[in-house]
Protein backbone atom coordinates (compact mmCIF):
# COMPACT_ATOMS: atom_id res chain seq x y z
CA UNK A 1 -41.57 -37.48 -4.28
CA UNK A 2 -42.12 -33.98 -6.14
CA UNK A 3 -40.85 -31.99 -3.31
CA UNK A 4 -38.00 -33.97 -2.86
CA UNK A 5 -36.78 -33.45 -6.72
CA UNK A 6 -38.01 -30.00 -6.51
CA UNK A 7 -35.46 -29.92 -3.25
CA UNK A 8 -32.87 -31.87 -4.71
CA UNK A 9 -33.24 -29.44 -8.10
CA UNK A 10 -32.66 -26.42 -6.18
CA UNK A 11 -29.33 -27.80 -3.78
CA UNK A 12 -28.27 -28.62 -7.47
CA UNK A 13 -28.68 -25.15 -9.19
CA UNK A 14 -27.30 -23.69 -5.63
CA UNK A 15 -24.47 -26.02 -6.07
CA UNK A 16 -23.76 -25.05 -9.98
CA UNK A 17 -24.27 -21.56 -8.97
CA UNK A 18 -21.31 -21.74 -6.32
CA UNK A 19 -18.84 -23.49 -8.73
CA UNK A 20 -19.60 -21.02 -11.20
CA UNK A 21 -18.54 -18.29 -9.37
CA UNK A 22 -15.68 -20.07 -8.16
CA UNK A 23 -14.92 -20.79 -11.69
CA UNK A 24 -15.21 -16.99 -11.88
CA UNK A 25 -12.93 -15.85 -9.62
CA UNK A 26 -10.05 -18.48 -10.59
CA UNK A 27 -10.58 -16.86 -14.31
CA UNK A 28 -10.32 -13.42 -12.66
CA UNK A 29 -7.08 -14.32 -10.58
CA UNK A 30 -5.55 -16.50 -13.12
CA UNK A 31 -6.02 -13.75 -16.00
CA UNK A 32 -4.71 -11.17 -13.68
CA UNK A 33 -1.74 -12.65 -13.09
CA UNK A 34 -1.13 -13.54 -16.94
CA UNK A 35 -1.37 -10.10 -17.74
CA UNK A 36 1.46 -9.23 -15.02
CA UNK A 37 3.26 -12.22 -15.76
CA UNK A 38 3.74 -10.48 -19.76
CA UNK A 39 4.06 -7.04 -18.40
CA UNK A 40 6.97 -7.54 -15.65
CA UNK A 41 8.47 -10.05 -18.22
CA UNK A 42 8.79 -7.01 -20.68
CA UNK A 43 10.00 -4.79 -17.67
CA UNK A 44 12.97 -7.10 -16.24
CA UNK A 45 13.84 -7.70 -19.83
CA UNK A 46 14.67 -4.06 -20.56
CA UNK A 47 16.72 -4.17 -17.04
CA UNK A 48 18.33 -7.35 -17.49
CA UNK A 49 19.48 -6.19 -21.10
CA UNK A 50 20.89 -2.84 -20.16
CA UNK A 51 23.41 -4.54 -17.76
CA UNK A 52 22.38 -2.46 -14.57
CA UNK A 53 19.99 -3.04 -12.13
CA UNK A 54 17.33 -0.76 -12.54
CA UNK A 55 14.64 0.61 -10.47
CA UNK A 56 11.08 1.43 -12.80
CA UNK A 57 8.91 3.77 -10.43
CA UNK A 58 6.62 5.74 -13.48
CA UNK A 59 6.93 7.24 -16.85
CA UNK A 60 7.33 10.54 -18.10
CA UNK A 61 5.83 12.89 -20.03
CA UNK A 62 7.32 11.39 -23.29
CA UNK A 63 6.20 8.02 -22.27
CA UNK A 64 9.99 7.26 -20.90
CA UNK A 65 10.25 4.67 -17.70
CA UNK A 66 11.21 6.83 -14.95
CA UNK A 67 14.21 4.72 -12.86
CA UNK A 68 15.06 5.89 -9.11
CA UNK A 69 17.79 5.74 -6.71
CA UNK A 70 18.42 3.47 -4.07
CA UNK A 71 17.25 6.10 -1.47
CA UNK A 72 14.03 7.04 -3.62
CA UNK A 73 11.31 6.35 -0.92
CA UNK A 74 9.43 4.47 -3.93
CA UNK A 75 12.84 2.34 -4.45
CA UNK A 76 11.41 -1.44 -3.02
CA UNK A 77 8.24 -1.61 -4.39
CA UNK A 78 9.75 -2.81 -7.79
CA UNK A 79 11.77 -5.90 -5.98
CA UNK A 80 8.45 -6.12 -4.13
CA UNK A 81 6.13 -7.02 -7.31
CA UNK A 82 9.33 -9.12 -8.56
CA UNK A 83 8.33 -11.35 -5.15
CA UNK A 84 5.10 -11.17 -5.43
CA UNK A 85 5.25 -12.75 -9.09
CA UNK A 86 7.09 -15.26 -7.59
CA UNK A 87 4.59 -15.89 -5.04
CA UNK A 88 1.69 -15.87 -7.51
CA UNK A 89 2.93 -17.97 -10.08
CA UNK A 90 5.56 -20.06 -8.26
CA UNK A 91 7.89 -19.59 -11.04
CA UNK A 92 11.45 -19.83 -10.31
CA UNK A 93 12.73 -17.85 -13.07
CA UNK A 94 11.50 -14.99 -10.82
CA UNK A 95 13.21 -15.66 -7.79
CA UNK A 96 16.78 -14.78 -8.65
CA UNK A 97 15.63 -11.38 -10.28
CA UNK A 98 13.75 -10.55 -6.93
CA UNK A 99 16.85 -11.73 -4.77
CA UNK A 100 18.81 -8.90 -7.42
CA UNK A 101 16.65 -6.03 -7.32
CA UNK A 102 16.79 -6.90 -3.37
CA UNK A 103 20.02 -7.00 -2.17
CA UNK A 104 20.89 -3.87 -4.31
CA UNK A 105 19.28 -1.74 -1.72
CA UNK A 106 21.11 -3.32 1.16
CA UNK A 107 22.45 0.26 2.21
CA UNK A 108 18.70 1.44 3.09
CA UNK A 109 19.03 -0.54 6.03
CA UNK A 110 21.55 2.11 7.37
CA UNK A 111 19.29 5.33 6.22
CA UNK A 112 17.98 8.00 9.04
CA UNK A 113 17.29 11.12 7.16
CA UNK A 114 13.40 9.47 6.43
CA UNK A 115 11.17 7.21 7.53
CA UNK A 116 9.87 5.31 4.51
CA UNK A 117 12.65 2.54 5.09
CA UNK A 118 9.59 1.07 6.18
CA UNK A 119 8.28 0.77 2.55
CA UNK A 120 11.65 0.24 1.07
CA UNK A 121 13.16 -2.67 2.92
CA UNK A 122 9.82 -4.33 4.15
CA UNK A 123 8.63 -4.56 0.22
CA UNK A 124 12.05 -5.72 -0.59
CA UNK A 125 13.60 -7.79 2.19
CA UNK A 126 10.47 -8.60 4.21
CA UNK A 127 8.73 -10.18 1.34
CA UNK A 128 12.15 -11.97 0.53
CA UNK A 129 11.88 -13.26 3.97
CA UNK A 130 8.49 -14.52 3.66
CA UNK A 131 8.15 -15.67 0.10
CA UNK A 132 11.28 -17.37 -0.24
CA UNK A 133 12.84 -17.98 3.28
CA UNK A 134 15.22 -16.13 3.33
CA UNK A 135 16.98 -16.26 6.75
CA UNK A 136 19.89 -13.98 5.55
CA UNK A 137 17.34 -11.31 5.20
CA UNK A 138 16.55 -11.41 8.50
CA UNK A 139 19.79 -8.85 9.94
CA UNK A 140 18.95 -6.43 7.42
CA UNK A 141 15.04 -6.01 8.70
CA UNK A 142 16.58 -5.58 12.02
CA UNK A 143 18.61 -3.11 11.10
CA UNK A 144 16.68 -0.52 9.22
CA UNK A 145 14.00 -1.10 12.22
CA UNK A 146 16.81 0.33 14.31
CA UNK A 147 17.47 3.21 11.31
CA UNK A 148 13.49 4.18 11.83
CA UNK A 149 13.71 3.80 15.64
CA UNK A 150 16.24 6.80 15.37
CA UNK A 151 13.40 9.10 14.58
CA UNK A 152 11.27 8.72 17.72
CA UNK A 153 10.36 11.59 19.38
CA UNK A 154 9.50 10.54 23.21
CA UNK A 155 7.62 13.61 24.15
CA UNK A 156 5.63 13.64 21.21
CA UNK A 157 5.21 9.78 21.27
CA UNK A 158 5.42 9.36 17.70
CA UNK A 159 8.65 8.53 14.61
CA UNK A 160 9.42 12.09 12.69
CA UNK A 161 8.53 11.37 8.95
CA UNK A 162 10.75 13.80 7.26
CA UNK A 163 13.82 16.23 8.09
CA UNK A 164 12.38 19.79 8.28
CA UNK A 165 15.17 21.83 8.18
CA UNK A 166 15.43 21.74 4.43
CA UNK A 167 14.09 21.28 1.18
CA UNK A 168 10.49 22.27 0.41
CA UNK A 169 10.14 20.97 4.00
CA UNK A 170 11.92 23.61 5.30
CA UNK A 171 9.45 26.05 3.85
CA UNK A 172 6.66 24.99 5.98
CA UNK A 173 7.64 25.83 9.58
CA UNK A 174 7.11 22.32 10.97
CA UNK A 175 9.52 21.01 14.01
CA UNK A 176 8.53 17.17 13.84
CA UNK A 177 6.19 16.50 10.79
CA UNK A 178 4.18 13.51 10.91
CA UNK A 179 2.32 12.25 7.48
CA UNK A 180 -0.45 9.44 7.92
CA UNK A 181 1.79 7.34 5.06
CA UNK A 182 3.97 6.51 8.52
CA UNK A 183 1.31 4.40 9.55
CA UNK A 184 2.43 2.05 7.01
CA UNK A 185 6.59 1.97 8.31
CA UNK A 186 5.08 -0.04 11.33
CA UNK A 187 5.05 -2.93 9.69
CA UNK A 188 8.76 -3.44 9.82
CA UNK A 189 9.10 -2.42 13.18
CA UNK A 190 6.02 -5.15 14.28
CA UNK A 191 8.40 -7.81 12.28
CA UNK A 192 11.84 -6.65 13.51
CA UNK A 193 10.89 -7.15 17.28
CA UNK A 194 9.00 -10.67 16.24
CA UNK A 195 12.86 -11.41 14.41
CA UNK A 196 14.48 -10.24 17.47
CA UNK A 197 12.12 -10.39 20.16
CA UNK A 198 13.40 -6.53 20.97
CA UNK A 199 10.31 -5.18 21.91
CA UNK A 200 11.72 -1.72 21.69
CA UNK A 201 10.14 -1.57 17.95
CA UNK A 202 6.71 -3.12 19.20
CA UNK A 203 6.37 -0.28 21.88
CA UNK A 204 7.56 2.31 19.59
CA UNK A 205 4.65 1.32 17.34
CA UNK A 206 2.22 1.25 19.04
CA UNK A 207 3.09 4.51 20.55
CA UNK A 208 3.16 5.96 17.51
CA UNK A 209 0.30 4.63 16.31
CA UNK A 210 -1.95 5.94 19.62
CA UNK A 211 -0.80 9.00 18.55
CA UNK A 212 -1.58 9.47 15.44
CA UNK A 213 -5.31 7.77 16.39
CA UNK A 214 -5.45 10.83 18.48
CA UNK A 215 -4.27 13.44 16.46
CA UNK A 216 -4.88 12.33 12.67
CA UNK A 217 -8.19 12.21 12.49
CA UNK A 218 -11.61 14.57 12.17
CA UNK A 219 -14.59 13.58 13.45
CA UNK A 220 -16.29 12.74 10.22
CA UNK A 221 -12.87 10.03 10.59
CA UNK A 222 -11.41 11.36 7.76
CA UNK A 223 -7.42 12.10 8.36
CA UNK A 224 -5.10 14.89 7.94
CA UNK A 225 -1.76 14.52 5.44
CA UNK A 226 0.37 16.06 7.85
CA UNK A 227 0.21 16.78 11.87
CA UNK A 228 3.24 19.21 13.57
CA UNK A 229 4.40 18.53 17.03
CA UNK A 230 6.61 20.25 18.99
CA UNK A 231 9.31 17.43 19.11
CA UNK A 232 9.72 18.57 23.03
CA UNK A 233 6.29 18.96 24.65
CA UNK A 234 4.38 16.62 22.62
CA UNK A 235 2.15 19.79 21.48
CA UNK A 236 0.19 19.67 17.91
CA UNK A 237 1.51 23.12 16.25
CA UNK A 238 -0.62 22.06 12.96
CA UNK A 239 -2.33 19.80 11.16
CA UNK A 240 -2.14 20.91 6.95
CA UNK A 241 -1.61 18.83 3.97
CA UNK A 242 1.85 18.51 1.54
CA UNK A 243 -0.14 16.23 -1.38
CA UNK A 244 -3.51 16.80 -1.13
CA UNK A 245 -5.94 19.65 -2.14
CA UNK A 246 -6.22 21.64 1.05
CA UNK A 247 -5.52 21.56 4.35
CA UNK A 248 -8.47 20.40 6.01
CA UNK A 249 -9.67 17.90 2.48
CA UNK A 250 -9.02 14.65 2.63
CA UNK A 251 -6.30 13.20 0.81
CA UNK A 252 -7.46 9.74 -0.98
CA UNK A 253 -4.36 8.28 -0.29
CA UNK A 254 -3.62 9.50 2.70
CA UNK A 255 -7.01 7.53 3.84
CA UNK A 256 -5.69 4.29 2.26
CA UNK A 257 -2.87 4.47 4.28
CA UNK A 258 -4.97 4.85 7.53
CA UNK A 259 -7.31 1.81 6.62
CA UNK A 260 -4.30 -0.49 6.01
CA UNK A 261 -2.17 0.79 8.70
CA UNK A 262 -4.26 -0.05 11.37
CA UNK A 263 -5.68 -3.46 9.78
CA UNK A 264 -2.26 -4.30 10.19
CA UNK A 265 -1.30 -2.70 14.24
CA UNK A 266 -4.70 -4.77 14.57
CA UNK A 267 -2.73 -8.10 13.17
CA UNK A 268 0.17 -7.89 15.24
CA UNK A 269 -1.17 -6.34 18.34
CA UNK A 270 -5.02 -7.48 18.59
CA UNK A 271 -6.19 -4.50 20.05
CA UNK A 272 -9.63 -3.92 19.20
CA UNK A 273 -9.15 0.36 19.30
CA UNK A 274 -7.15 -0.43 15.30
CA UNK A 275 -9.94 -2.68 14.47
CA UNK A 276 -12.39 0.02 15.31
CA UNK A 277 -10.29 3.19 13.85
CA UNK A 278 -9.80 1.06 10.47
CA UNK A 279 -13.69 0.49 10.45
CA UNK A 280 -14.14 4.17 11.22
CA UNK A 281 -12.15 4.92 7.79
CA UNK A 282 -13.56 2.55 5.52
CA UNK A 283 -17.14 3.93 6.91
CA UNK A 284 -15.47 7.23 5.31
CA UNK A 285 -14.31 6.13 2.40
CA UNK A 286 -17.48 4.27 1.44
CA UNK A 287 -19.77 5.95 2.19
CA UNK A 288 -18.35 9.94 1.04
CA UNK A 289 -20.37 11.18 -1.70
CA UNK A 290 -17.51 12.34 -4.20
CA UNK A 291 -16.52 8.38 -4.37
CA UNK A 292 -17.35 7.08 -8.04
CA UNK A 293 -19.32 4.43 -8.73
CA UNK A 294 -16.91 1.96 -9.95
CA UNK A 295 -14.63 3.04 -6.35
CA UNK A 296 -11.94 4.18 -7.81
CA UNK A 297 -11.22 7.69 -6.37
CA UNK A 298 -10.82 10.97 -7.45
CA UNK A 299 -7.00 11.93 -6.15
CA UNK A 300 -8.74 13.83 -3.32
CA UNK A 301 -12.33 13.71 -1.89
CA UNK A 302 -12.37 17.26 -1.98
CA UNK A 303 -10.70 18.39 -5.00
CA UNK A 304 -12.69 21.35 -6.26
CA UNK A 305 -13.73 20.09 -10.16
CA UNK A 306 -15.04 16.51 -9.09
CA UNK A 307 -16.16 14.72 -11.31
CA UNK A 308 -13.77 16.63 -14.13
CA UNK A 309 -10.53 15.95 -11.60
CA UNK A 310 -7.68 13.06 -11.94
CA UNK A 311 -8.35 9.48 -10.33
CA UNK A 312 -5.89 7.73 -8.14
CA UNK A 313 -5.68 3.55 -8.91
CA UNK A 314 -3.34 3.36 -5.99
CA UNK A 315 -5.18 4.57 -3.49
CA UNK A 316 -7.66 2.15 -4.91
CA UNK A 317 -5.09 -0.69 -4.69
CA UNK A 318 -4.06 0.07 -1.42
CA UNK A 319 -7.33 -0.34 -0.27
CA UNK A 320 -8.65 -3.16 -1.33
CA UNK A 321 -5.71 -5.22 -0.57
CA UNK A 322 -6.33 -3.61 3.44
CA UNK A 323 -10.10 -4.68 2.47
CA UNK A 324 -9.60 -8.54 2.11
CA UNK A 325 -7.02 -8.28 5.47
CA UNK A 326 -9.81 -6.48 7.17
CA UNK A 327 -12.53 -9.17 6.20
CA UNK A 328 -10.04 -11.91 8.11
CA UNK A 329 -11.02 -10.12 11.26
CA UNK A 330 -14.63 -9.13 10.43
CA UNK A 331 -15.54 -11.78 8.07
CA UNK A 332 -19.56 -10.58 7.94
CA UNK A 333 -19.35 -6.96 7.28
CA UNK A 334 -19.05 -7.35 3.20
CA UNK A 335 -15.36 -5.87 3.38
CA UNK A 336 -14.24 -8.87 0.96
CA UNK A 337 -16.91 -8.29 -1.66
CA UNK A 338 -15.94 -4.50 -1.45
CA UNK A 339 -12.58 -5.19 -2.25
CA UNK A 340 -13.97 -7.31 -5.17
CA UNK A 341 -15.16 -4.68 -6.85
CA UNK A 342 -12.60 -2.17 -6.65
CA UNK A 343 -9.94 -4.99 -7.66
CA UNK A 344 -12.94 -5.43 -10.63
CA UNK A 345 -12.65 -1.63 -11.68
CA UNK A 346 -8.75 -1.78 -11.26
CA UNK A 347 -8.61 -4.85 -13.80
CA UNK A 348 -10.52 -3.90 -16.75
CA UNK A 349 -9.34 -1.84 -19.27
CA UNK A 350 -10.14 1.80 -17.89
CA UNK A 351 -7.09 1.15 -15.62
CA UNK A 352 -5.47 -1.60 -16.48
CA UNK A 353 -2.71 -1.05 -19.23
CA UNK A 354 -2.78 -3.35 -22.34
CA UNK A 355 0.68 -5.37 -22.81
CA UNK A 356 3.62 -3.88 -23.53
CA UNK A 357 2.12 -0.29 -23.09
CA UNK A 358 2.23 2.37 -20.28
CA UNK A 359 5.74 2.27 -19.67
CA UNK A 360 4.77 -1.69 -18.80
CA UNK A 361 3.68 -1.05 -15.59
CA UNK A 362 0.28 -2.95 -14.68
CA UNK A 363 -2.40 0.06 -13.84
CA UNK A 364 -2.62 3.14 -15.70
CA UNK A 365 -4.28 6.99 -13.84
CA UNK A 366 -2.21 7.20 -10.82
CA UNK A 367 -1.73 10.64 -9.17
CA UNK A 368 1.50 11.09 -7.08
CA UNK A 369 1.40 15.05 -5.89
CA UNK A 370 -0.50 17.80 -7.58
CA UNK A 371 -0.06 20.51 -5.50
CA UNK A 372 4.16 19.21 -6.58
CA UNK A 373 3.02 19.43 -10.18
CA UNK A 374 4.55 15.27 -10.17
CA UNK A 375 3.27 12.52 -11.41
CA UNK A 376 -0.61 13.12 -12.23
CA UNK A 377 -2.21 10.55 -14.40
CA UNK A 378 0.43 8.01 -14.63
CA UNK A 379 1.49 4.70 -13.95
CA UNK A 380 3.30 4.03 -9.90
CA UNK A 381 5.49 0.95 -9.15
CA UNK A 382 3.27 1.21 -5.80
CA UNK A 383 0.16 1.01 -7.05
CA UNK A 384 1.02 -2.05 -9.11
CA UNK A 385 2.30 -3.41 -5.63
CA UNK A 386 -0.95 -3.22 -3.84
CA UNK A 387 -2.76 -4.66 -6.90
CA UNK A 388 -0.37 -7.43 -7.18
CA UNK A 389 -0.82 -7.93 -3.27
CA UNK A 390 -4.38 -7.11 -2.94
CA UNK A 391 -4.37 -10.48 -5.88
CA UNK A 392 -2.37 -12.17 -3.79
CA UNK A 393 -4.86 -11.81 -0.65
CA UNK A 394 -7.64 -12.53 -3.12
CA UNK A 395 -6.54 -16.04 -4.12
CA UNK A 396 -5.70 -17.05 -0.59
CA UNK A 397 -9.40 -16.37 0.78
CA UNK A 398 -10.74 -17.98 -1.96
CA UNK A 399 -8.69 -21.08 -2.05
């Protein structure tokens, strides 16, 4: 009879254990949103009152909200944390303020000069689409999958991320620049040929996505920014860096990119080569000796004055919401409880901003581009994105 109380004593505490940590992470998730709930009410306040529709992407040195232009590649992130409150809380006072800030970019749809329509119209419209239903949505995703489509290169098997025949571009030399951020732009063109059933955007990225797996990456599996083809022969010219510390360093965000990018070619396509190559890059990541305890890291893992150099929260963001995706498909290798932690770090109060401060954007010690001299220590409408999603992700695998 002892042994049987003793048993039934222990499936007890096991049992109070478990709801207490599910108690836990409902506080965590519910707390989290509250806090973005009064921040982004303070932030479409300002917009709504100044008559305009306005698109917050950072502050400036003075503390001033830094607004962009439709064709900013940072422009749907905004509209995309608008839909993601509206997903979170299930509020409807969100939804026309997302539908707003969405349908004022409607022109993306027709840019070619770039490739992050990707970013732009698949935060915007794409979320749209999926958090509200919104069938009317649906031409527009089509559309700017056909504006991306215009920058394949066949030769070189992979979509041209910028112009390079001016700007600071210019400068560098390249003939068909290709940054790992692109891995990110196939997300549209996975959902325009699942809208259309056009497989032409499928093939296209998954072409482009083989050849970045072959090109991007060093053998410790750590990436390059930025690979040069010869848009004609398919030849690498060079592989340097535009945003992080040196050519052959790695780039935090650039490897945040690469984990989520091909978590998600692994979601649409189920070839086990992205499953591998985003397990590759999370080995990287997590187990490189310049990342800080609380996983949060340093802009670049090779920056010269770690531990006295700027942190990046969206890098951070970016991957831990790739982190709970990843643990869908490999539910045993501790990815969740990895992503956990970092969205633990990003949460307290060494990077997330008190109400009604830093600029009211949600996470505070961004870093866009040093070696640009822009946006180094501040707040970015895309790292609030990824935390906002990455919360999102969170309360649906714990439901």
């Amino acid at each position: 009879m002892k042994t049987v109380l003793t048993t039934l004593g222990i499936s007890l505490l096991v049992l109070a254990g478990c709801a207490g940590q599910k108690q836990a992470e409902s506080n965590f998730i519910q707390e989290n949103i509250d806090n973005a709930v009064a921040q982004e009410t303070i932030q479409t306040d300002i917009i709504e009152k100044s008559g305009k529709i306005l698109n917050p992407r950072t502050i400036d040195k003075d503390g001033n909200i830094v607004y962009v232009p439709i064709d900013d590649w940072c422009s749907g992130f905004f509209s995309g944390n608008i839909w993601h409150m509206y997903e979170l809380t299930g509020d409807r006072k969100w939804l026309p303020l997302a539908e707003k800030y969405t349908e004022d970019l409607d022109s993306v749809q027709y840019l070619t000069w770039h490739h992050d329509v990707g970013f732009m119209i698949g935060c915007s419209y794409l979320n749209g689409y999926r958090f509200a239903g919104k069938e009317e949505y649906k031409p527009v995703i089509i559309q700017t999958a056909k504006s991306l489509s215009t920058r394949f290169r066949p030769a070189a098997g992979v979509l041209q991320s910028w112009d390079a025949d001016k700007g600071w571009q210019a400068e560098r030399g390249w003939k068909c620049p290709v940054i790992i951020d692109n891995m990110m732009n196939l997300e549209l063109l996975f959902e325009a040929s699942r809208l259309s059933g056009d497989s032409t955007f499928y093939n296209i990225a998954r072409k482009h996505a083989d050849t970045t797996m072959a090109n991007h990456f060093r053998e410790d599996n750590s990436c390059y920014h930025v690979v040069d083809y010869d848009p004609e022969t398919g030849e690498v010219r060079k592989r340097q860096t535009a945003q992080g510390y040196a050519d052959e360093s790695a780039w935090a965000r650039g490897q945040a990119w690469a984990l989520y990018g091909y978590t998600m070619c692994y979601r649409y396509t189920h070839d086990a080569r992205y499953l591998g190559q985003a397990e590759k890059i999370y080995n990287f990541i997590f187990n490189n000796k310049n990342l800080p305890e609380d996983l949060v890291p340093y802009w670049d893992y090779d920056a010269p004055n770690i531990p006295n150099e700027p942190r990046d929260a969206s890098s951070a963001a970016c991957t831990a919401s790739a982190l709970y995706e990843l643990s869908t498909y490999l539910p045993d290798k501790g990815y969740k409880e990895t992503a956990d932690r970092i969205m633990e770090s990003l949460a307290s109060p060494s990077y997330r901003a008190k109400v009604g401060t830093n600029g009211n954007f949600i996470l505070m010690h961004s870093v866009g581009s040093i070696p640009h001299g822009a946006e180094i220590d501040v707040p970015l409408n895309y790292a609030d994105y990824y935390f906002l999603e990455g919360l999102m992700r969170k309360r649906d695998l714990e439901k």
